[in-house]
Every structure is written in C-alpha cells, then in structure tokens.
Protein backbone atom coordinates (compact mmCIF):
# COMPACT_ATOMS: atom_id res chain seq x y z
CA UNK A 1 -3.58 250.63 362.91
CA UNK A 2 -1.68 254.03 362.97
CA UNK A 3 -0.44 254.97 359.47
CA UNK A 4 3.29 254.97 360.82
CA UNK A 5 3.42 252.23 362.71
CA UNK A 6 1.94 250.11 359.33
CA UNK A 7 4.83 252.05 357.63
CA UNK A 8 7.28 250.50 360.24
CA UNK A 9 5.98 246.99 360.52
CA UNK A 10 5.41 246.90 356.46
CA UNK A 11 9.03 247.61 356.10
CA UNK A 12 10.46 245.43 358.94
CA UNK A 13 8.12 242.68 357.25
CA UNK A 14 9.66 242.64 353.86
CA UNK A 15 13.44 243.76 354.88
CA UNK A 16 13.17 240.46 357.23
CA UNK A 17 11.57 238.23 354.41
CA UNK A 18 14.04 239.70 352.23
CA UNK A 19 16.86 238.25 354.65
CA UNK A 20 15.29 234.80 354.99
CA UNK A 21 15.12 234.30 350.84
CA UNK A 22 18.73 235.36 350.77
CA UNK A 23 19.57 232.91 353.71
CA UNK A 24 17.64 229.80 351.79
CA UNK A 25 19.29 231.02 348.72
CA UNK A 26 22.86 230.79 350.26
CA UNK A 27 21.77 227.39 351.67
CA UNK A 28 21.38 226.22 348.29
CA UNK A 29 17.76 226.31 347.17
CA UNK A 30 16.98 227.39 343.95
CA UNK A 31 14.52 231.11 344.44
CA UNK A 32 12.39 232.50 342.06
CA UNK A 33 13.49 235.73 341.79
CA UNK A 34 10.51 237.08 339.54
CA UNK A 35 7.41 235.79 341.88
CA UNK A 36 9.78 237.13 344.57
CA UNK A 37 9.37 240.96 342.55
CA UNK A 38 6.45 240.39 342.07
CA UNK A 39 4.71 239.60 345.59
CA UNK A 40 6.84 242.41 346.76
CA UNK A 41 5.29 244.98 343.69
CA UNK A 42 1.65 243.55 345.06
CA UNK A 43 2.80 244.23 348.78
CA UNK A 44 3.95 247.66 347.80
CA UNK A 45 0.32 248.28 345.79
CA UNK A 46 -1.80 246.99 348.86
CA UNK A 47 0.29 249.19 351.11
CA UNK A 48 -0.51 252.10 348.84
CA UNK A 49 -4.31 251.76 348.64
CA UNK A 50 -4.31 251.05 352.30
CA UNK A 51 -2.60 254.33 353.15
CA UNK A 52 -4.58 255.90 350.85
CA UNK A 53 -7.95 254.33 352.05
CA UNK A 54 -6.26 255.81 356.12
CA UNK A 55 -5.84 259.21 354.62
CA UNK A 56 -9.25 259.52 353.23
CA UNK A 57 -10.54 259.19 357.15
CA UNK A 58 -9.03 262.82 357.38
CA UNK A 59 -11.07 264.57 354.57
C-alpha cells in the first residue's frame, strides 16, 4: 500500500471510530476512555513502524 494513501485510510479509520464511540457514548453506554487512549497510542505506534519499515524500501 502507498505510504499516503495508508496515511489517508489510517486517519479516516480512527476519526470514524472516534465518531461511533462518541455516538454509543451519547446513547448511553458507559466507554472506557483509557483502553480507548490506549488502542489509539498502539494504532499510532504500528502506523509509525510501518511507515518506517515503507521508507526503508527507499535506502
């Protein structure tokens, strides 16, 4: 997968999961808030290592 295009669907992906936890929490259901942070934090660290495991391709 292009290196932008993970960039775009990465952040689509967890803007749009972001929307449906706020949309169960309005509904009434009691979230997590710190497992939320923290799959984000691991999302964000896999996205990372992927990028930099694309970038190494180039050297």
């Amino acid at each position: 997968m292009d290196i932008f295009t993970f960039g775009l669907v990465a952040t689509g992906l967890f803007g749009g999961s972001l929307v449906f936890v706020a949309l169960l929490e309005n509904a009434g259901l009691v979230i997590n808030h710190s497992l939320v942070k923290l799959v984000l934090e691991f999302a964000k660290y896999g996205s990372i290592f992927y990028l930099l495991k694309e970038l190494t391709k180039f050297i």
